[in-house]
N, C-alpha and C. Protein backbone atom coordinates (compact mmCIF):
# COMPACT_ATOMS: atom_id res chain seq x y z
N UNK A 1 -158.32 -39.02 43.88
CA UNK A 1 -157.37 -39.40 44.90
C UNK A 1 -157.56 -40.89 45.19
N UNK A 2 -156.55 -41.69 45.56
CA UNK A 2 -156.62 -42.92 45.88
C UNK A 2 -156.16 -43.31 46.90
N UNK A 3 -156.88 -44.58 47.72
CA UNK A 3 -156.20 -44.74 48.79
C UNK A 3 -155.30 -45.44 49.21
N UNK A 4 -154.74 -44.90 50.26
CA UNK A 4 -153.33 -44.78 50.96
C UNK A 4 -152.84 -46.40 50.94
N UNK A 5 -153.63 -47.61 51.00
CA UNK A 5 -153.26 -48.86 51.30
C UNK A 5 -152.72 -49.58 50.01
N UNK A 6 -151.29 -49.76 49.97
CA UNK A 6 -150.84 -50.28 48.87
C UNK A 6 -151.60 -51.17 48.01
N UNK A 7 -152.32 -52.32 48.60
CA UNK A 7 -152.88 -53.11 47.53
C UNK A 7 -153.88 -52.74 47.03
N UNK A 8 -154.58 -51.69 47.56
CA UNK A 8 -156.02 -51.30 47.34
C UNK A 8 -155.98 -50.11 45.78
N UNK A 9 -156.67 -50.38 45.23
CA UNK A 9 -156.75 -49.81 43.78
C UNK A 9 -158.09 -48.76 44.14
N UNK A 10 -158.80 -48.16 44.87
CA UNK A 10 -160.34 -47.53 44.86
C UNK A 10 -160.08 -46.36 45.45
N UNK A 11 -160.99 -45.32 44.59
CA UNK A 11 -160.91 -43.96 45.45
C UNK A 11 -161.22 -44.16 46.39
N UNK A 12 -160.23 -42.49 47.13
CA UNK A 12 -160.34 -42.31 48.69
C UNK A 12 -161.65 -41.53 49.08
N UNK A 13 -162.40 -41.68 50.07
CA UNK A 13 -163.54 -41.00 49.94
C UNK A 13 -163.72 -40.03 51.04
N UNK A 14 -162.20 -40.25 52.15
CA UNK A 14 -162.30 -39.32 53.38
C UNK A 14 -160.68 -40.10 54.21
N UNK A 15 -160.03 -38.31 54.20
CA UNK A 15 -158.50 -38.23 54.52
C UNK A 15 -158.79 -38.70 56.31
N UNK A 16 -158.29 -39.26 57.26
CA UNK A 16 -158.10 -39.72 57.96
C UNK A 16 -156.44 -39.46 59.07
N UNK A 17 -156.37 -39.03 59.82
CA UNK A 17 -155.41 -38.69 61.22
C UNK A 17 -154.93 -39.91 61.57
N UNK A 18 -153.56 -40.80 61.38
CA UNK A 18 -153.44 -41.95 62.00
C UNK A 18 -152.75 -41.90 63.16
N UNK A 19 -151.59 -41.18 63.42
CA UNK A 19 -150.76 -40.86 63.99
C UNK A 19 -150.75 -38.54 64.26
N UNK A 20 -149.75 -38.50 64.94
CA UNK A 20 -148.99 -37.18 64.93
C UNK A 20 -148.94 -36.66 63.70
N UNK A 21 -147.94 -37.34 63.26
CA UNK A 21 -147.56 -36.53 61.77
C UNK A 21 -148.14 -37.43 60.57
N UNK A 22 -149.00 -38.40 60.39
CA UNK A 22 -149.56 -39.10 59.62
C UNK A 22 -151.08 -39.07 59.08
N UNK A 23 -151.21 -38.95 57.85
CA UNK A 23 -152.62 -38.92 57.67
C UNK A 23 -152.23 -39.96 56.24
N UNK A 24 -153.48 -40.35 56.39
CA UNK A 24 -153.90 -41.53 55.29
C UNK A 24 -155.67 -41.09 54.57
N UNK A 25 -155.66 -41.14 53.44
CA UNK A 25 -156.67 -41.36 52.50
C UNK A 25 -157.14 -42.93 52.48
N UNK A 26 -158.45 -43.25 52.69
CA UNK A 26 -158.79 -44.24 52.95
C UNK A 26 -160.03 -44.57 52.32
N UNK A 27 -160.03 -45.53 51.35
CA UNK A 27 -161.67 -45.71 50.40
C UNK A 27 -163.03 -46.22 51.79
N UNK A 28 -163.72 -46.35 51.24
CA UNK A 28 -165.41 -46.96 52.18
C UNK A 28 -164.61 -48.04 52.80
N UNK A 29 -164.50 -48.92 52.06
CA UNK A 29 -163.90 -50.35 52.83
C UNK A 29 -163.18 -50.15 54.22
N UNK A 30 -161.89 -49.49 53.81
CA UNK A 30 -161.03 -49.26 54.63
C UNK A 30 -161.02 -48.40 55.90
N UNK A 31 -162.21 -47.45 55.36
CA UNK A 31 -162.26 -46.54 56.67
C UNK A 31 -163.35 -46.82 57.47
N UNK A 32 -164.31 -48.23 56.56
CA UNK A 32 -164.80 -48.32 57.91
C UNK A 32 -164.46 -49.64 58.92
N UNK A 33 -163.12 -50.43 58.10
CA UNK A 33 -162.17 -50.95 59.40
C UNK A 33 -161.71 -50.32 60.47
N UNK A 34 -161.11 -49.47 59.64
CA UNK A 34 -160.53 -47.94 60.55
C UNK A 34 -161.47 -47.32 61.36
N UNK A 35 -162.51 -47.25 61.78
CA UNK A 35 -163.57 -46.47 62.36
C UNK A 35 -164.69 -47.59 63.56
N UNK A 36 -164.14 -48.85 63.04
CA UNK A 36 -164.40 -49.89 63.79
C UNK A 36 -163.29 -50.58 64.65
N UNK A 37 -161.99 -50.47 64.49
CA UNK A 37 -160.65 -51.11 65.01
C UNK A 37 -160.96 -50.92 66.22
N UNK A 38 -161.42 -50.55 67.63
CA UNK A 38 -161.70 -50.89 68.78
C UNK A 38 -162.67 -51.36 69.20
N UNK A 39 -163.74 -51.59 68.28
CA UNK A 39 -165.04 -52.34 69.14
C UNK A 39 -164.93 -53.78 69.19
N UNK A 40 -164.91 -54.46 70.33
CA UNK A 40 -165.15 -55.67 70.71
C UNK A 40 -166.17 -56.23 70.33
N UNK A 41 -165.77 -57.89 70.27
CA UNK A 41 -166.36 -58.63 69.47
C UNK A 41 -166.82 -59.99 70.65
N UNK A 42 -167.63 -60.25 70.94
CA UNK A 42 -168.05 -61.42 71.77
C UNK A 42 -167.94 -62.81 71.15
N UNK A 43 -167.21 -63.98 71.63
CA UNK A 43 -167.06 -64.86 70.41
C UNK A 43 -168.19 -65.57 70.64
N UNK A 44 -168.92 -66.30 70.06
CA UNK A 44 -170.13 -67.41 70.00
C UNK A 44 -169.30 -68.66 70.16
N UNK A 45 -170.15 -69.09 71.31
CA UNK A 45 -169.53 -71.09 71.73
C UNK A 45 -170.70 -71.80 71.26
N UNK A 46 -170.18 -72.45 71.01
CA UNK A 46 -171.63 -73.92 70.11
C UNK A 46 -171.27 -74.96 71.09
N UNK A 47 -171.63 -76.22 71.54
CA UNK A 47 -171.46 -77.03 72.20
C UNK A 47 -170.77 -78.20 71.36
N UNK A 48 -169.83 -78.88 71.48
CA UNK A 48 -169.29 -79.78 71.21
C UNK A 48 -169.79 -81.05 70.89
N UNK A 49 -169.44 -81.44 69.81
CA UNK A 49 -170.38 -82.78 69.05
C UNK A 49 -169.72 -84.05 69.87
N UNK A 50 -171.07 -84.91 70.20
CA UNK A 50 -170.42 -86.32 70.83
C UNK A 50 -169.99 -87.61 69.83
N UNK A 51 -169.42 -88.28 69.90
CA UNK A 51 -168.69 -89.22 69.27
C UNK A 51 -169.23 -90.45 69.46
């Protein structure tokens, strides 16, 4: 089986619920975007270089 994301060429390794009536096959890569898509990300500030 392969997964659901057009550009992606790699087996699916676990079918996935996106919606109601939607399910998607999704390789490692992809499902673990998919399994991460709500965790927040804290951005890092560096201090600004003087001139």
């Amino acid at each position: 089986m392969q997964c659901s994301i057009s550009e992606c060429k790699e087996k699916a390794i676990q079918t996935v619920k996106i919606s109601f009536k939607e399910n998607r096959n999704l390789c490692k890569k992809h499902l673990k975007i998919f399994v991460n898509k709500d965790e927040k990300y804290a951005p890092t500030f560096s201090k600004a270089s003087k001139f």
